[in-house]
Protein backbone atom coordinates (compact mmCIF):
# COMPACT_ATOMS: atom_id res chain seq x y z
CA UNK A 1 68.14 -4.43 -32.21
CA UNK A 2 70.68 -2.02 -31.85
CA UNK A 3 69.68 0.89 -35.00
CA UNK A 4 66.75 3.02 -35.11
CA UNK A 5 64.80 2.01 -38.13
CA UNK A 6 62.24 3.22 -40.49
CA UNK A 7 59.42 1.76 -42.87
CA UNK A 8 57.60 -0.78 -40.83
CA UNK A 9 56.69 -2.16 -44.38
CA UNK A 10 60.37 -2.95 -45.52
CA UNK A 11 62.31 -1.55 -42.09
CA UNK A 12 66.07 -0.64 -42.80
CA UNK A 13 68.08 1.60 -40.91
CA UNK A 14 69.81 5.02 -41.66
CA UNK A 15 72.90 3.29 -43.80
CA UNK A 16 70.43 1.35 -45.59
CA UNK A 17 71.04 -2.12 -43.94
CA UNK A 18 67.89 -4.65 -43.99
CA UNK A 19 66.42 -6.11 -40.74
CA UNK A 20 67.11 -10.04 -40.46
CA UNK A 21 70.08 -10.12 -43.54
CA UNK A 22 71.31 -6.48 -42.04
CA UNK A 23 73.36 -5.71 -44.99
CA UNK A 24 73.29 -2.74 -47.18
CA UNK A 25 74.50 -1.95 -50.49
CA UNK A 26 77.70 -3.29 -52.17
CA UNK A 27 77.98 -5.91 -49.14
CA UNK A 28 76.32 -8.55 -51.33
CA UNK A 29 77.30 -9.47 -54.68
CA UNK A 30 75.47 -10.25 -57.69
CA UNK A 31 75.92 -13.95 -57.85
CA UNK A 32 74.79 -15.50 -54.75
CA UNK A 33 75.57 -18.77 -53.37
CA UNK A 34 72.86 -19.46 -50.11
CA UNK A 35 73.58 -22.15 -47.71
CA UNK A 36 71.86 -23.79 -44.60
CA UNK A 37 74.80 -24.31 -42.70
CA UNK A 38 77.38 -21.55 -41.43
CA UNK A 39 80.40 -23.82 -41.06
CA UNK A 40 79.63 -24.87 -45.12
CA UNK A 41 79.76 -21.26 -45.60
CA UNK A 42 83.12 -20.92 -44.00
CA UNK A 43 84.60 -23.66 -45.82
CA UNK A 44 83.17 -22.46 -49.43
CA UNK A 45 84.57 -19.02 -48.67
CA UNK A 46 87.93 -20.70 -47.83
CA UNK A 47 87.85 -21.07 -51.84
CA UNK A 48 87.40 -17.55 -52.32
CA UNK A 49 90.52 -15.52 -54.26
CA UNK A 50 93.18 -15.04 -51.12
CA UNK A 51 91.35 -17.81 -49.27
CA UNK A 52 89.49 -15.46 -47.48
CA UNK A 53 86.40 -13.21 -48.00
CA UNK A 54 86.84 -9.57 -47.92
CA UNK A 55 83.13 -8.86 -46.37
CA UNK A 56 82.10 -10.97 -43.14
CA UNK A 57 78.65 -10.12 -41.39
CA UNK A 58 76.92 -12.33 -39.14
CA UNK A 59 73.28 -10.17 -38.13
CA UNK A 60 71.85 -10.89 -34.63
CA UNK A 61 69.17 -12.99 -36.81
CA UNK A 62 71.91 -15.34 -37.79
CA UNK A 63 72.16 -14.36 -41.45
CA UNK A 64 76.12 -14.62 -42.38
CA UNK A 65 77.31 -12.95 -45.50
CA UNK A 66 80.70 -13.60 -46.69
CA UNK A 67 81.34 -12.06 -49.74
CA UNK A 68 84.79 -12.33 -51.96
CA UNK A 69 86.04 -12.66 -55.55
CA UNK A 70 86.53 -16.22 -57.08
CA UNK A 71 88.61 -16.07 -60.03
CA UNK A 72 88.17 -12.50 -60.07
CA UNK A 73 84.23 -12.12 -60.16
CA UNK A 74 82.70 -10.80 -56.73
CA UNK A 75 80.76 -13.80 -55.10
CA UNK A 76 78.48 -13.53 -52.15
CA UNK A 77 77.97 -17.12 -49.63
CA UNK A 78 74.83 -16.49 -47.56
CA UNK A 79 74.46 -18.54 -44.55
CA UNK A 80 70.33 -18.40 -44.00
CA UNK A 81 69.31 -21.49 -41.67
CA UNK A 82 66.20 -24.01 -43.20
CA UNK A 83 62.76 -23.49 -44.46
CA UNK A 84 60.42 -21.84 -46.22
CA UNK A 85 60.61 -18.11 -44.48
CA UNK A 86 63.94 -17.67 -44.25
CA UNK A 87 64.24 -18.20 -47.94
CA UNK A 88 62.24 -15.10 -48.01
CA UNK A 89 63.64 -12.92 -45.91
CA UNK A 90 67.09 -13.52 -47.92
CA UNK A 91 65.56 -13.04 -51.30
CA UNK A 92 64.21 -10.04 -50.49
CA UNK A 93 66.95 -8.28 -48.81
CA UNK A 94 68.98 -8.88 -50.84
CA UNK A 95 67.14 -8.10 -53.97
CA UNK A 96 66.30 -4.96 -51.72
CA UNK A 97 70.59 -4.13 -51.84
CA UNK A 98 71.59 -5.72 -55.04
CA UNK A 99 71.25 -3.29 -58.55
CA UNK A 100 71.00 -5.38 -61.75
CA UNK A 101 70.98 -9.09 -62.39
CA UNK A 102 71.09 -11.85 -59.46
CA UNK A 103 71.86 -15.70 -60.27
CA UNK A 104 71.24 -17.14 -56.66
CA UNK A 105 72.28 -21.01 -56.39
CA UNK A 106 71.19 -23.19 -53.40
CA UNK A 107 73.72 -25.67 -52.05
CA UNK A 108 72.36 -28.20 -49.39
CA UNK A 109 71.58 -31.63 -48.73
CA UNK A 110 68.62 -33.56 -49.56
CA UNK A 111 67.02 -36.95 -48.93
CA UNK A 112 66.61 -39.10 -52.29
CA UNK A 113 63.92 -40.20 -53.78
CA UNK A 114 64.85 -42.46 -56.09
CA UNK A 115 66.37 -45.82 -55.24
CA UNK A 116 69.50 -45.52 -58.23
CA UNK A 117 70.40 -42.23 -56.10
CA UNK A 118 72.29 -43.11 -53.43
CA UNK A 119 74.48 -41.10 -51.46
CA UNK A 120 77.66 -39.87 -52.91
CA UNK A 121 74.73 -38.39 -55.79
CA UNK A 122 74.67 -34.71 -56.36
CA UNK A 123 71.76 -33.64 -57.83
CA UNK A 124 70.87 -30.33 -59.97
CA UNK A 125 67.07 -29.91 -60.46
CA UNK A 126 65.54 -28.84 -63.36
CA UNK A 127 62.09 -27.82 -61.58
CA UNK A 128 60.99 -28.26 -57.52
CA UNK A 129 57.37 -28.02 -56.41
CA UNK A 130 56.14 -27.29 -52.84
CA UNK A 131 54.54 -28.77 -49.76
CA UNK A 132 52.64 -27.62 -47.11
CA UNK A 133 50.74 -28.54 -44.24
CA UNK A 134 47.19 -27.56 -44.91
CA UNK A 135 46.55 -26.39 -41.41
CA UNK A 136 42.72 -26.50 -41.78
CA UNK A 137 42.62 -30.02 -42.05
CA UNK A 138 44.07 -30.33 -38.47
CA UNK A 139 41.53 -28.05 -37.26
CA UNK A 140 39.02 -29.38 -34.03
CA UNK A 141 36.06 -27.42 -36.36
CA UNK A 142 37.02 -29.87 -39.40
CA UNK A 143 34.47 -32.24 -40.06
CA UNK A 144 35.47 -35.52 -39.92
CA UNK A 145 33.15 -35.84 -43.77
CA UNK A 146 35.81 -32.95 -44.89
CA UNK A 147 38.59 -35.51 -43.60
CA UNK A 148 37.27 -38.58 -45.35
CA UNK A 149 35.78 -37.20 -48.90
CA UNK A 150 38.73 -35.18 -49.60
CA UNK A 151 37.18 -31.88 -49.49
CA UNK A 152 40.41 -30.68 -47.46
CA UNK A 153 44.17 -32.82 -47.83
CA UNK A 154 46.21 -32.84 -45.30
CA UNK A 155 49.25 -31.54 -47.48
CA UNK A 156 49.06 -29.35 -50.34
CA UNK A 157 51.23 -30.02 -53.43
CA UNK A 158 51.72 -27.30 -55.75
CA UNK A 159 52.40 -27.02 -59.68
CA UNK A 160 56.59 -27.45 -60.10
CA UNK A 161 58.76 -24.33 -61.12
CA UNK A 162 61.52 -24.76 -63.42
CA UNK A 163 65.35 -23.04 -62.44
CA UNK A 164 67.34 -21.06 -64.95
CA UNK A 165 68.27 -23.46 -67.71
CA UNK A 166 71.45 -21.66 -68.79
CA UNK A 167 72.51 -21.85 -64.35
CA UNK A 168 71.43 -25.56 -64.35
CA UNK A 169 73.80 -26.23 -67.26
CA UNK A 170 76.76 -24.46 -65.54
CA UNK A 171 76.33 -26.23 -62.74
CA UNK A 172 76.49 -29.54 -63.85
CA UNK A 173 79.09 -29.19 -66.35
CA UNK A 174 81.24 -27.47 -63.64
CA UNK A 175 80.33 -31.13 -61.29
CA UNK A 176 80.55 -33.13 -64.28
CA UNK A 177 84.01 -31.57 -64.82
CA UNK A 178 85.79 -31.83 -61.10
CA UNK A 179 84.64 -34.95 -59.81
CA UNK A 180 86.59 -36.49 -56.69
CA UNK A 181 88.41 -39.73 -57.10
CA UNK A 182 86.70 -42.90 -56.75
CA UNK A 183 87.75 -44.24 -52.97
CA UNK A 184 86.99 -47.92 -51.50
CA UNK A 185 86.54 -46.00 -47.95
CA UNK A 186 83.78 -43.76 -49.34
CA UNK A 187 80.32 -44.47 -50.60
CA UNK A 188 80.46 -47.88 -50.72
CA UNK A 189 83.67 -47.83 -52.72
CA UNK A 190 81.60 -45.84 -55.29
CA UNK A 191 82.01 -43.40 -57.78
CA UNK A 192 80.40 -40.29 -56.72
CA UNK A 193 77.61 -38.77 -59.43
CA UNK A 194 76.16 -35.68 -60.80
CA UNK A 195 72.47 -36.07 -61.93
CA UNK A 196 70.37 -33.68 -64.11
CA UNK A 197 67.42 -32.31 -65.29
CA UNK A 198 65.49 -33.98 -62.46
CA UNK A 199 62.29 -32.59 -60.61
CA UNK A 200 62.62 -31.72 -56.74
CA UNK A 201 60.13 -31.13 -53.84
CA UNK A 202 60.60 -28.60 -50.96
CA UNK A 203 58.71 -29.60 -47.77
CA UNK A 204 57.89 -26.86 -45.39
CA UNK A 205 58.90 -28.81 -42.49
CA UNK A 206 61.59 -31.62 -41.95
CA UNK A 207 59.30 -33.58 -40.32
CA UNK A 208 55.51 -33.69 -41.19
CA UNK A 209 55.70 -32.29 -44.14
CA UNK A 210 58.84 -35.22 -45.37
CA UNK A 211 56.46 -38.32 -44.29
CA UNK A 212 58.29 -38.61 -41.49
CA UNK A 213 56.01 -40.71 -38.96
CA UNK A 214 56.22 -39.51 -35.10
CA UNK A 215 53.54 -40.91 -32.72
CA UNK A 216 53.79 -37.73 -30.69
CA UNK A 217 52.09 -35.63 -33.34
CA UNK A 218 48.76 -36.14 -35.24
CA UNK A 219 50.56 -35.64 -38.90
CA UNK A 220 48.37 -37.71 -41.15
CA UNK A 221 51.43 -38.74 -43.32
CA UNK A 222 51.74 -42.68 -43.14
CA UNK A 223 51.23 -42.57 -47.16
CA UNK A 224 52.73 -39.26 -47.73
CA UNK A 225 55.62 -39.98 -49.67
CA UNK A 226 53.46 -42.49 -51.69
CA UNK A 227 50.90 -39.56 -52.57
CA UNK A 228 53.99 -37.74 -53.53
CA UNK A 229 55.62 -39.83 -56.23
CA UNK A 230 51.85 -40.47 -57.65
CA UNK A 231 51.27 -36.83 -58.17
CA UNK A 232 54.79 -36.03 -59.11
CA UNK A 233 55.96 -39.25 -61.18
CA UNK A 234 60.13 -39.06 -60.97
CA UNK A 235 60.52 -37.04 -58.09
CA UNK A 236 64.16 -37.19 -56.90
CA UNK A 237 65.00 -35.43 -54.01
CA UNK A 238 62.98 -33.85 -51.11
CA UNK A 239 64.30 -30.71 -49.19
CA UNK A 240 63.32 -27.54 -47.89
CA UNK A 241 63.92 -24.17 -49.97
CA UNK A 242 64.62 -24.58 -53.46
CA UNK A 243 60.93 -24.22 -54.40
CA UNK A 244 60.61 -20.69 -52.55
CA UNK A 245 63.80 -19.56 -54.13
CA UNK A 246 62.16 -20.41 -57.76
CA UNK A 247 58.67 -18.79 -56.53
CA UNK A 248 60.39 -16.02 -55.26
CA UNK A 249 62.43 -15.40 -58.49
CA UNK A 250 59.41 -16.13 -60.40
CA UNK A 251 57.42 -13.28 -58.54
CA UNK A 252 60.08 -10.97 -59.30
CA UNK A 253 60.33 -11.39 -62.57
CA UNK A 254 56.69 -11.15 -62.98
CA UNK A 255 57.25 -7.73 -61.46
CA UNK A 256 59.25 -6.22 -63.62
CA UNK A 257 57.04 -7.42 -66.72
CA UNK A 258 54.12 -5.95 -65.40
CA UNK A 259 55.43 -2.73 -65.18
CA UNK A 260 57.00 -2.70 -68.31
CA UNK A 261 53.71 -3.73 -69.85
CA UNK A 262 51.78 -0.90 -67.77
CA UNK A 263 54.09 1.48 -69.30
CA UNK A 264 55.82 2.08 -65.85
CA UNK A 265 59.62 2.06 -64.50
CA UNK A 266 59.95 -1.09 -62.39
CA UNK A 267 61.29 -1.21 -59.30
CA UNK A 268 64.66 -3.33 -59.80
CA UNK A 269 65.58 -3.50 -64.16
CA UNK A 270 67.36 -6.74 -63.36
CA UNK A 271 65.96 -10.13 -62.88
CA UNK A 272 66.49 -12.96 -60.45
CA UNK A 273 67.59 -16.31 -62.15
CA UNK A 274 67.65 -19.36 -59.97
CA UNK A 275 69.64 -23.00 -59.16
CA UNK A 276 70.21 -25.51 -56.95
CA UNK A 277 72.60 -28.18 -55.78
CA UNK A 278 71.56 -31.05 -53.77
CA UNK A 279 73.66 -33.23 -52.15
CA UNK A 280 72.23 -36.61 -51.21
CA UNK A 281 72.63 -36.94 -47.44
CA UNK A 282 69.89 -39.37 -46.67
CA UNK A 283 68.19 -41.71 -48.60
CA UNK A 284 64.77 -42.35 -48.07
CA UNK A 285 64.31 -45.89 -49.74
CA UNK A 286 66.91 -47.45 -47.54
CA UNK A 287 67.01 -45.34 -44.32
CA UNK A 288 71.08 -44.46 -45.04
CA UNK A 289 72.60 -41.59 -44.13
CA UNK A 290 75.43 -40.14 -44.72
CA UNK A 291 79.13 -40.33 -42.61
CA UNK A 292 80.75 -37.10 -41.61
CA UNK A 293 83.82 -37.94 -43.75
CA UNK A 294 81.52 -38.15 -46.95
CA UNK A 295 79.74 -35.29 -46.25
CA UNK A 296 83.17 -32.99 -46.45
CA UNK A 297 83.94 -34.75 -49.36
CA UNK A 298 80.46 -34.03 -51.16
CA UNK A 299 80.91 -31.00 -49.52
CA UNK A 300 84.37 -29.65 -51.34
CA UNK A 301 83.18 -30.80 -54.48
CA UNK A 302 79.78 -29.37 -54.78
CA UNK A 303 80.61 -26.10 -52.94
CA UNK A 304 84.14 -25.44 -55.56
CA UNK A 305 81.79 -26.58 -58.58
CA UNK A 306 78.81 -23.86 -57.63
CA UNK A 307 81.61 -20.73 -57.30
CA UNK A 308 83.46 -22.63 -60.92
CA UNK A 309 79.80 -22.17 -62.79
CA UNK A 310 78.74 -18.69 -61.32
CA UNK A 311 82.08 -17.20 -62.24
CA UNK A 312 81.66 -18.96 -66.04
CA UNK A 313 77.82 -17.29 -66.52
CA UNK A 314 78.20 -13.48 -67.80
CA UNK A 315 76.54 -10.64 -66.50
CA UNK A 316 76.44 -7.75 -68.60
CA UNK A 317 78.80 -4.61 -66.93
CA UNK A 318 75.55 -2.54 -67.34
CA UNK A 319 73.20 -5.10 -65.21
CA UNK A 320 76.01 -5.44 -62.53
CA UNK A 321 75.65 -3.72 -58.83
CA UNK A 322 78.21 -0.49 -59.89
CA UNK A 323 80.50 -0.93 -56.81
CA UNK A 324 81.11 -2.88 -53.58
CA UNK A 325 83.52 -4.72 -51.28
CA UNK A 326 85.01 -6.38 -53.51
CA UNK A 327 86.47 -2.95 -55.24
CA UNK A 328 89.82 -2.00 -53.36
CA UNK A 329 88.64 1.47 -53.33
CA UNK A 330 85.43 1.00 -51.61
CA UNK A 331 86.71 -1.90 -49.24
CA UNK A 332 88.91 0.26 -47.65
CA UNK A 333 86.78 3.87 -47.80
């Protein structure tokens, strides 16, 4: 930590830059694009109007922000790592620096789990619920009676969320519209395809929390993915943020209509509206997974299709963030 900062309940420093995202305003645009994966950062940036972005940050948390224009319209790519809390930091600090409206799209891989999706599928969901490790249930002062009559689960699986319906649209009419040629070498020597209005499920952890079974750990999760697709008939994919990122959104919203309805001037006047694109990296009825010349084909496609549909949804001028990098005058002030 290098800056003084003030507010231990939301610390920035003097110029206004967050702690872990450590940007400030008009560093981060209005459309958002968040990614696990730096590198898949760079290369959806390399996509950006010049082929470059004209805003690079990388914070000593390893948040990167690249932010640019695509077909004219400023476009942020946030780099933000896996999981649950990280998905929170980012939507908040950013929502903390943006003014106005935010459409934030996740772009990542996924496991499938359905056995027609196989990988070379791209998948947009139309809702994602959550689970969690109930930590109690692992505890030495849990009865083994609590254990066996159900009284506490080992996971907790929450009610699904739905994304934006206008963003989920856009994105898979922009996949739907760009699709990469069929190629023997690839996928089987299958076509790749773009799935919709499916239901998702964030994990909190890649392993536990997925069903994955490791004999070092006490994870009670032999017949987790079985629970799963009981509770949630049609589940899809399984991942690890998309669910916060609709919760988030959700709670935001809620924010703003509660102080409108308590007569009082909310915080932020725009709201947060929410997507995601999963690419199928591993599929969890066959034990594939996907080669590295696949994935930067997936890759291409899904990351050009995400910046085609977030330049085609409007913002209104008035619910935009009134000036930032991506204005000549202020990049080079």
């Amino acid at each position: 930590m290098k800056d003084v900062l003030s507010n231990a309940n939301f610390p920035q420093d003097a110029r206004g830059r967050t702690y872990h995202v450590a940007t400030k305003s008009g560093q981060v645009a209005n459309r958002i694009i968040t990614v696990g994966d730096q590198v898949r950062a760079h290369r959806i940036a390399k996509s950006f109007d010049g082929g470059a972005p004209l805003f690079t940050f990388n914070s000593q948390r390893n948040f990167l922000t690249l932010t640019g224009t695509f077909k004219g319209v400023p476009i942020s790519v946030v780099a933000i790592g896996m999981g649950f809390s990280v998905v929170d930091f980012f939507v908040r600090e950013c929502r903390a620096v943006v003014k106005g409206e935010m459409i934030i799209v996740r772009l990542g891989s996924c496991g499938s789990m359905q056995p027609d999706y196989g990988i070379g599928t791209v998948v947009v969901p139309k809702a994602s619920f959550g689970i969690s490790r109930n930590y109690d249930y692992f505890h030495h002062d849990t009865t083994a009676d609590e254990r066996r009559t159900g009284a506490l689960e080992p996971y907790l699986i929450t009610k699904p969320l739905d994304a934006d319906q206008e963003v989920h649209d856009a994105l898979l009419a922009a996949l739907e519209k760009d699709k990469p040629a069929k190629s023997e070498a690839l996928f089987g020597g299958e076509e790749v395809k773009a799935v919709g209005d499916t239901v998702n499920a964030s994990a909190d952890s890649f392993y536990g929390s997925q069903g994955r079974i490791d004999p070092a750990f006490i994870d009670a999760n032999t017949n987790l993915i079985d629970v799963i697709r009981e509770r949630r008939p049609g589940v899809a994919t399984l991942e690890m943020e998309t669910f916060v990122l609709n919760h988030l959104a959700a709670a935001a919203n809620d924010a703003i209509d509660l102080a409108k309805q308590n007569g009082q001037e909310p915080v932020h006047k725009g709201k947060i509206r929410t997507g995601a694109v999963q690419m199928i990296f591993a599929n969890r009825n066959t034990s594939a997974f996907i080669t590295p010349e696949e994935c930067e084909t997936l890759e291409h496609w899904a990351g050009r299709s995400v910046l085609d549909a977030l330049a085609s949804i409007d913002i209104p001028a008035e619910r935009l963030h009134p000036d930032g990098v991506w204005n000549a005058a202020a990049a080079s002030s």
